[in-house]
Protein backbone atom coordinates (compact mmCIF):
# COMPACT_ATOMS: atom_id res chain seq x y z
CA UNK A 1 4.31 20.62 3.46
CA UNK A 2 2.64 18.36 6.12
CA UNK A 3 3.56 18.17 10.15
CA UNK A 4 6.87 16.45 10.84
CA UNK A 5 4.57 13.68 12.77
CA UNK A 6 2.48 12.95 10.23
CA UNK A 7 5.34 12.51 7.78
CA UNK A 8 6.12 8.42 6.19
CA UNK A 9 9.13 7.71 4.80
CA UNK A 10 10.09 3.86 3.05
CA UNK A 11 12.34 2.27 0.62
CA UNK A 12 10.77 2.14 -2.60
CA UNK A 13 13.68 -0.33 -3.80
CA UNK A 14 12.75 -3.34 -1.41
CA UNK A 15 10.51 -5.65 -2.58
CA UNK A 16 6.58 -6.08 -1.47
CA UNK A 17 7.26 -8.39 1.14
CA UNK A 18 9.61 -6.18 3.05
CA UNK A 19 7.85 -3.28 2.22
CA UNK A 20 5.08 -2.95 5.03
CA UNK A 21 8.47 -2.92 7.68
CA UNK A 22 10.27 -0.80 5.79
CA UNK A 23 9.24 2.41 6.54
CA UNK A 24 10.13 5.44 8.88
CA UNK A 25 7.83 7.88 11.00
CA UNK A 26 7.73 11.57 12.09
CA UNK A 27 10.54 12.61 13.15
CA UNK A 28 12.84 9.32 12.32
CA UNK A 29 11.19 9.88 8.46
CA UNK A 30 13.22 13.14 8.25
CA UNK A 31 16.37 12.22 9.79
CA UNK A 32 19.36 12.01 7.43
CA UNK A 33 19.78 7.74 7.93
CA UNK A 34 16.38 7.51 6.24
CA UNK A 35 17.65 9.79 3.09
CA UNK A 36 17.03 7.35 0.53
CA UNK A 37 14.00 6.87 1.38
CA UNK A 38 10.58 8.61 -0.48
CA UNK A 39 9.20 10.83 1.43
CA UNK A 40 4.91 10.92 1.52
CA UNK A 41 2.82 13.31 3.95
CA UNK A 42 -0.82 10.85 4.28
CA UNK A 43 -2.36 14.46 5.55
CA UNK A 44 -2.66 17.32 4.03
CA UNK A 45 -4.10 20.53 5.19
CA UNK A 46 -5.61 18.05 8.22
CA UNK A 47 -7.14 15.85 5.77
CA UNK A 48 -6.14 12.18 5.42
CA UNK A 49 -5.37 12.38 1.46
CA UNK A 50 -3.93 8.64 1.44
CA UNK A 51 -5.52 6.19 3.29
CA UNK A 52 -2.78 3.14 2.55
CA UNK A 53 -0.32 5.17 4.31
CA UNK A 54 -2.74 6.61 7.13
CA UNK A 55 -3.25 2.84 7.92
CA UNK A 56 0.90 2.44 7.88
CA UNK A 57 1.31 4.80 10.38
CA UNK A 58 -1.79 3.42 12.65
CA UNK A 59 -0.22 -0.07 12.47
CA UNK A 60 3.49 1.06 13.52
CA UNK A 61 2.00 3.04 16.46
CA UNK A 62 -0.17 0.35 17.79
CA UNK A 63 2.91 -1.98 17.59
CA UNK A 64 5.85 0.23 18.03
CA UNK A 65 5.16 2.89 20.03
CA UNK A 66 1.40 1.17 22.22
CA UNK A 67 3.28 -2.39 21.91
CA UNK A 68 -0.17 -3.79 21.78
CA UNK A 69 -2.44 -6.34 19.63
CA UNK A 70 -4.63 -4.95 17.87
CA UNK A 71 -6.79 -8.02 17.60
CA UNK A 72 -6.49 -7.64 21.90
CA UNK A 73 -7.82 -4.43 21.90
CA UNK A 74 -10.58 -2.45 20.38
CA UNK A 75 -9.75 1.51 18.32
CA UNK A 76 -12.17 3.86 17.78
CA UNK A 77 -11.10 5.99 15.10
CA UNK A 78 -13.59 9.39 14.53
CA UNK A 79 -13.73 11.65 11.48
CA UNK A 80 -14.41 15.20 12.09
């Protein structure tokens, strides 16, 4: 199983436009008002197995949890 933080969690019943908002992360993923939602884990053994998802997660914390534009500011993201 992945780390709690790295864990995604959406409604697979809305449709595509609502999809991309529809989603829960980390610790709100595994909380019981998200439990019909599918759980996915983008990491896996501290690899980034799904890259769709990775860029989910990005996008909620630059918005969410930085409250920032990302066309305002410039991310450097670094593989190991």
């Amino acid at each position: 199983m992945g780390s709690q933080s790295s864990a995604l969690r959406w409604n697979a019943n809305t449709s595509s436009r609502i999809e991309d908002l529809d989603f829960y992360i980390g610790d709100e993923a595994l909380s019981p008002s998200a439990a019909n939602y599918a759980v996915k884990y983008p990491i896996r053994h501290g690899i980034v197995e799904d890259w769709d998802l990775m860029e989910r997660f990005w996008e909620q914390c630059i918005f969410k949890y930085l409250r920032a534009e990302p066309e305002d500011h410039y991310f450097l993201l670094l593989k190991s």
